[in-house]
PDB file of N, CA and C in Angstrom:
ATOM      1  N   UNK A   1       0.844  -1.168   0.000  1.00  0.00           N
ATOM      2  CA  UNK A   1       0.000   0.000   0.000  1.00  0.00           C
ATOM      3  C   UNK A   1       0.897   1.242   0.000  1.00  0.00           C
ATOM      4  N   UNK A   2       0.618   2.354  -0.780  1.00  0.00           N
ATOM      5  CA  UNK A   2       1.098   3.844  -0.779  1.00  0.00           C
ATOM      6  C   UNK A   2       0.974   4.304   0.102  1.00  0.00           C
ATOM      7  N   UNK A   3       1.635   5.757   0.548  1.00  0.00           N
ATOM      8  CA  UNK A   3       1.807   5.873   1.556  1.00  0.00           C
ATOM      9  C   UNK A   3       0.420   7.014   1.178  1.00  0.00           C
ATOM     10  N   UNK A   4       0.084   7.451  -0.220  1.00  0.00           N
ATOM     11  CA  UNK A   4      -1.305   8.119  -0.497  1.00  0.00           C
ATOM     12  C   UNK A   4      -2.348   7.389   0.022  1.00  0.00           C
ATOM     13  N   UNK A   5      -2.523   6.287  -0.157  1.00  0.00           N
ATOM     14  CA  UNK A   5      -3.208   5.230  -0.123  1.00  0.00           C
ATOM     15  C   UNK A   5      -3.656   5.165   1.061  1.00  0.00           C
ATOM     16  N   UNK A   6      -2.721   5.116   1.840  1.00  0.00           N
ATOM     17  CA  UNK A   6      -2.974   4.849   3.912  1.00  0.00           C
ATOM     18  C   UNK A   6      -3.250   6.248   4.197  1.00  0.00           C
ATOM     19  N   UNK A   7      -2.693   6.911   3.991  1.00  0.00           N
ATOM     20  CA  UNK A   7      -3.564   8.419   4.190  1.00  0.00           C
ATOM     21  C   UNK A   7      -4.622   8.974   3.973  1.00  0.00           C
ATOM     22  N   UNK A   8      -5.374   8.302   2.866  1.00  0.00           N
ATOM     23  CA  UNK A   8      -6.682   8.941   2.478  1.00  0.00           C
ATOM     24  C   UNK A   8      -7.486   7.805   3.249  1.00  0.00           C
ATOM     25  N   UNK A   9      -7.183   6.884   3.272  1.00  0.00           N
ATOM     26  CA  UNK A   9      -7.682   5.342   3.929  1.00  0.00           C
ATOM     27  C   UNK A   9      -8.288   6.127   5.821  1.00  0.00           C
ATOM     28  N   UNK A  10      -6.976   6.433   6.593  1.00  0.00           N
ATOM     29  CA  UNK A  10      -6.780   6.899   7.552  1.00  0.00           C
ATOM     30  C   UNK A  10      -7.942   8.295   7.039  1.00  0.00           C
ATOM     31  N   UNK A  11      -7.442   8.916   6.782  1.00  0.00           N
ATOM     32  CA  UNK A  11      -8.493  10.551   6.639  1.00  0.00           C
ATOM     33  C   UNK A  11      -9.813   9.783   6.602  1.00  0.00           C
ATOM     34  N   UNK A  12     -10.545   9.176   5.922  1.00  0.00           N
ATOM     35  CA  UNK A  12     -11.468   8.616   5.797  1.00  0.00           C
ATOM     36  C   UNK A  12     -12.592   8.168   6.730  1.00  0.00           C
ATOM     37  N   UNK A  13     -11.626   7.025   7.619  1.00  0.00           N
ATOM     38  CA  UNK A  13     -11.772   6.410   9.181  1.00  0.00           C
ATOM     39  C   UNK A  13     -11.990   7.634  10.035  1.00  0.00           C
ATOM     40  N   UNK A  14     -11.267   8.919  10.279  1.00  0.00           N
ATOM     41  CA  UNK A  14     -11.474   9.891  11.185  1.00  0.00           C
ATOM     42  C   UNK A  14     -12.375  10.709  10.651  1.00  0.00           C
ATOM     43  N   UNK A  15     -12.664  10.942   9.508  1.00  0.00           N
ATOM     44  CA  UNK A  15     -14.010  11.518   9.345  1.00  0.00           C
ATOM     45  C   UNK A  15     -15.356  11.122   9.528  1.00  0.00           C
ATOM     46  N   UNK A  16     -15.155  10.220   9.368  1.00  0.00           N
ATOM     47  CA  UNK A  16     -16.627   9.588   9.591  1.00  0.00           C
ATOM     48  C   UNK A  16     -16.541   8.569  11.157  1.00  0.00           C
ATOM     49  N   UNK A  17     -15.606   8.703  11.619  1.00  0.00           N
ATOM     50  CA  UNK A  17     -15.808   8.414  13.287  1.00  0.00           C
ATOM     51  C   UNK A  17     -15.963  10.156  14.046  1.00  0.00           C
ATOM     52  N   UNK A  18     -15.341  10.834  13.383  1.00  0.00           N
ATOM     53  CA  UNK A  18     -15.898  12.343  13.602  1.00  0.00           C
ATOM     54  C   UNK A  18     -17.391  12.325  13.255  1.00  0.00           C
ATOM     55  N   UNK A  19     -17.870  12.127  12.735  1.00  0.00           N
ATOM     56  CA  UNK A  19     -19.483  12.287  12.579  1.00  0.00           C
ATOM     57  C   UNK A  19     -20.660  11.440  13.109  1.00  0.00           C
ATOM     58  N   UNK A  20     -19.599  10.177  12.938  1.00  0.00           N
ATOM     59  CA  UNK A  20     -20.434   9.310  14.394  1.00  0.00           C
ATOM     60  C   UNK A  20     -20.399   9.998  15.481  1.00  0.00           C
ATOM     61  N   UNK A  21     -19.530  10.614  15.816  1.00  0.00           N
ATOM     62  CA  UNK A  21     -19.803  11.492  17.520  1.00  0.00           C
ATOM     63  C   UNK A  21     -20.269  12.144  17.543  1.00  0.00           C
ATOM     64  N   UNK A  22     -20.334  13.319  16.410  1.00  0.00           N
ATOM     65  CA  UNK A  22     -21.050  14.455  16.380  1.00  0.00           C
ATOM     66  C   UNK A  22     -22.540  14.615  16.197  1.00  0.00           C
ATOM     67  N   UNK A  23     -22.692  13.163  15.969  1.00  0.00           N
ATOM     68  CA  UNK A  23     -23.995  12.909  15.396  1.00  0.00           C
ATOM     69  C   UNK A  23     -24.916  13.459  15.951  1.00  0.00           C
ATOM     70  N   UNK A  24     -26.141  13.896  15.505  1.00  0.00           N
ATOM     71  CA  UNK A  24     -27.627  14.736  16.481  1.00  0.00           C
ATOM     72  C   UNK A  24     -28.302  13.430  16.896  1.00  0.00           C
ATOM     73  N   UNK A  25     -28.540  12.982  16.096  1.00  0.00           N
ATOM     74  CA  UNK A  25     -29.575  11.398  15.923  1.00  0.00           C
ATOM     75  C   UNK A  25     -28.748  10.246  15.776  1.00  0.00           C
ATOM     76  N   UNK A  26     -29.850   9.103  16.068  1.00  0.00           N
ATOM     77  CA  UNK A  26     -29.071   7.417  15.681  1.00  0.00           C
ATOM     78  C   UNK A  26     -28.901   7.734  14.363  1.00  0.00           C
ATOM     79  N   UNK A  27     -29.620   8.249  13.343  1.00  0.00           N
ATOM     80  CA  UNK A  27     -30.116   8.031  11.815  1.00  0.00           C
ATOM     81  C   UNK A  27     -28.442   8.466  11.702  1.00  0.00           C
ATOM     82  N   UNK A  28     -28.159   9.844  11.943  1.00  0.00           N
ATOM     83  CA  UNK A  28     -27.319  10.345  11.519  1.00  0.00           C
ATOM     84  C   UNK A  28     -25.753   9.938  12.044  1.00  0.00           C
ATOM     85  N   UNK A  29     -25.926   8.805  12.936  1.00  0.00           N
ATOM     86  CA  UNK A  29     -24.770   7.966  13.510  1.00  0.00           C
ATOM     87  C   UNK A  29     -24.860   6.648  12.282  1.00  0.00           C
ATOM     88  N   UNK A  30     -25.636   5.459  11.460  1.00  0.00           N
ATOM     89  CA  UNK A  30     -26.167   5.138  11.254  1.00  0.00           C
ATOM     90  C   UNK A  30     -25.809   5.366   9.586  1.00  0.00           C
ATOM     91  N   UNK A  31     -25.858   6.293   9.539  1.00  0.00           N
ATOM     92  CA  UNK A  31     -24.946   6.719   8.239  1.00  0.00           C
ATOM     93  C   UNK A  31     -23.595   7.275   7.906  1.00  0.00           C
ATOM     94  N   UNK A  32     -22.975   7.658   8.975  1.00  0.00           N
ATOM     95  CA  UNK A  32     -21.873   8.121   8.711  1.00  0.00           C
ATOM     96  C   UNK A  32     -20.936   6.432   8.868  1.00  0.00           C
ATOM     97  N   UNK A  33     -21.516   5.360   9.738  1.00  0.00           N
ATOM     98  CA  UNK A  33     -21.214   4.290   9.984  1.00  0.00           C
ATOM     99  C   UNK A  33     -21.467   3.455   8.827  1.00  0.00           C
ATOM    100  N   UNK A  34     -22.002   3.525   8.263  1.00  0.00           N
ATOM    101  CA  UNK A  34     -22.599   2.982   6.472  1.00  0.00           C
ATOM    102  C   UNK A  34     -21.828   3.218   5.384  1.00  0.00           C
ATOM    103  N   UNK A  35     -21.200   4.980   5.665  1.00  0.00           N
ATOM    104  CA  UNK A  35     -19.946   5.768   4.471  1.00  0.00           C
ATOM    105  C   UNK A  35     -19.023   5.009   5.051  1.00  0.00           C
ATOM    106  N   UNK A  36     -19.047   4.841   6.236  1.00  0.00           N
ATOM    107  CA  UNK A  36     -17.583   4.428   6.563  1.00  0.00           C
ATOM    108  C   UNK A  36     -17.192   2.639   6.086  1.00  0.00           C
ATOM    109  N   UNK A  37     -18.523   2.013   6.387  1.00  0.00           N
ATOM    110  CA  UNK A  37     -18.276   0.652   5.898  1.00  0.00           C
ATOM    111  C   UNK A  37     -18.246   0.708   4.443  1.00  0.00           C
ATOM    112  N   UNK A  38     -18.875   1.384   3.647  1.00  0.00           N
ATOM    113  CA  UNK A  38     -18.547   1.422   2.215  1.00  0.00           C
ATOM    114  C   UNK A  38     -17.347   1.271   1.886  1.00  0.00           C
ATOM    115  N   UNK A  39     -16.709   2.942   2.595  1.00  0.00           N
ATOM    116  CA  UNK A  39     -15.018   3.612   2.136  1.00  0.00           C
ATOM    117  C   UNK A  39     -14.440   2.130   2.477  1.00  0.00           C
ATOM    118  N   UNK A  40     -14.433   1.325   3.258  1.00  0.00           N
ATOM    119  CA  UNK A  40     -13.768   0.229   3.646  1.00  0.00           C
ATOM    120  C   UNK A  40     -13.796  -0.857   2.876  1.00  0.00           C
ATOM    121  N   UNK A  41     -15.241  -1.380   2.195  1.00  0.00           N
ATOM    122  CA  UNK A  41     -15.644  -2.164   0.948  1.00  0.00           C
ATOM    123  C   UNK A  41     -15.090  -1.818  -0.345  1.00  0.00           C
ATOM    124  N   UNK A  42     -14.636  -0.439  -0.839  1.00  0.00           N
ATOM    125  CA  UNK A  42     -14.125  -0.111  -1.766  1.00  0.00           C
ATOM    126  C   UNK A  42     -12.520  -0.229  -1.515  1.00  0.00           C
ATOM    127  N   UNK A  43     -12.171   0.357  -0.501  1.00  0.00           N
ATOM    128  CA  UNK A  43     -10.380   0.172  -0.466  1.00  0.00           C
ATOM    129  C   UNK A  43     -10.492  -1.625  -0.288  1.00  0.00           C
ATOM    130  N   UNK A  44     -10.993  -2.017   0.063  1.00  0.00           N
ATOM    131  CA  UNK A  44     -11.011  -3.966  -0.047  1.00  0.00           C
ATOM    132  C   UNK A  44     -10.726  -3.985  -1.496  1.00  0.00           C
ATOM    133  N   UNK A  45     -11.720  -3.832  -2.226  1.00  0.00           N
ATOM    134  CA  UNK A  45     -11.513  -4.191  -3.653  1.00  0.00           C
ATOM    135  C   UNK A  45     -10.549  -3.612  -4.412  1.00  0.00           C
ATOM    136  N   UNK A  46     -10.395  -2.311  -4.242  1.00  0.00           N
ATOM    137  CA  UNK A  46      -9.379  -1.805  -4.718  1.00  0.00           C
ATOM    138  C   UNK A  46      -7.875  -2.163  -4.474  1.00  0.00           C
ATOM    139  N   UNK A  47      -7.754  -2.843  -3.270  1.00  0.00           N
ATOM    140  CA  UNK A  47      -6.242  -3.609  -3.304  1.00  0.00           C
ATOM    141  C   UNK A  47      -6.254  -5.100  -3.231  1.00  0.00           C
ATOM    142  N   UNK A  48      -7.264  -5.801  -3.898  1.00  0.00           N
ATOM    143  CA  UNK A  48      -7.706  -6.746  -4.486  1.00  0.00           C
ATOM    144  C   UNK A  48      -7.150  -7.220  -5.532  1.00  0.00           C
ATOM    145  N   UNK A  49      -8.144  -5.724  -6.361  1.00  0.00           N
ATOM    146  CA  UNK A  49      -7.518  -5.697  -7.827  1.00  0.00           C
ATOM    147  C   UNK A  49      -6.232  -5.095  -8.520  1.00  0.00           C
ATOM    148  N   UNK A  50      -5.825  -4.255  -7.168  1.00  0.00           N
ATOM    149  CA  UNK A  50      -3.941  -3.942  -7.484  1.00  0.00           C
ATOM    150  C   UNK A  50      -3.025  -5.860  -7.051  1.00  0.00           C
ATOM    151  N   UNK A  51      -3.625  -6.344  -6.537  1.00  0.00           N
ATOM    152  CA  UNK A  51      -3.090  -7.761  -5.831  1.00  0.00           C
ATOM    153  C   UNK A  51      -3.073  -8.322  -7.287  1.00  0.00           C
ATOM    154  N   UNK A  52      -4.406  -8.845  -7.902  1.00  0.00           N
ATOM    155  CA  UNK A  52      -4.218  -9.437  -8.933  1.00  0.00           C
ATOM    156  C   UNK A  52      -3.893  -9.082 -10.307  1.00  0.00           C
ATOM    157  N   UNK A  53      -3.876  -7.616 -10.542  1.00  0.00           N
ATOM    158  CA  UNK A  53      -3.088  -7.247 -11.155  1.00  0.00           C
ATOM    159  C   UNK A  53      -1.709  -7.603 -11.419  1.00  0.00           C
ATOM    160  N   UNK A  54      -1.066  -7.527 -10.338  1.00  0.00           N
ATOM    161  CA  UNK A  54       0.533  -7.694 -10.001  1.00  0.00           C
ATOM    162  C   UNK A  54       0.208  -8.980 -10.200  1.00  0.00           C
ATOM    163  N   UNK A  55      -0.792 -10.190 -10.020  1.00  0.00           N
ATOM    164  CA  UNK A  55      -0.171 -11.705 -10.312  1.00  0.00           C
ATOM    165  C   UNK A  55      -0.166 -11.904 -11.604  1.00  0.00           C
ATOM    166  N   UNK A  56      -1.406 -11.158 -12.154  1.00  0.00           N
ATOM    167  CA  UNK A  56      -1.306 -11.650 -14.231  1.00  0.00           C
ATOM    168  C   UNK A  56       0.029 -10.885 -14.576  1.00  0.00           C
ATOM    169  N   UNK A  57       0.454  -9.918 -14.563  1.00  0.00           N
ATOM    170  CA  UNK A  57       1.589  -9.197 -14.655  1.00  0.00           C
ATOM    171  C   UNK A  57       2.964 -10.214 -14.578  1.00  0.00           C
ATOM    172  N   UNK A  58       3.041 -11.459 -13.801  1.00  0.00           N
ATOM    173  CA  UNK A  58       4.059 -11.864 -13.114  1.00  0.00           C
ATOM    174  C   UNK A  58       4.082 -12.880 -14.448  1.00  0.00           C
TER     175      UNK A  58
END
């Protein structure tokens, strides 16, 4: 992983655990917890497909 990569990864995680706290409502805890499992479902796949990239490559 880049060191861009873990940084926006990281920025990501603290924003949206920032908004879980800040939250007014469950709803609005509830979703920032939802962006955050997404951002996490997408960097999954995304170094997935840098993984198998690098194996057809080989």
């Amino acid at each position: 992983m880049r060191f861009r990569d873990s940084w926006v990864l990281n920025h990501d995680h603290v924003t949206c655990l920032t908004k879980r706290l800040t939250a007014k409502n469950e709803q609005e805890a509830t979703e920032a917890h939802l962006t955050e499992t997404k951002m996490q479902v997408a960097a999954t796949d995304e170094a997935e497909n840098a993984k198998n990239r690098l194996h057809q490559s080989s």
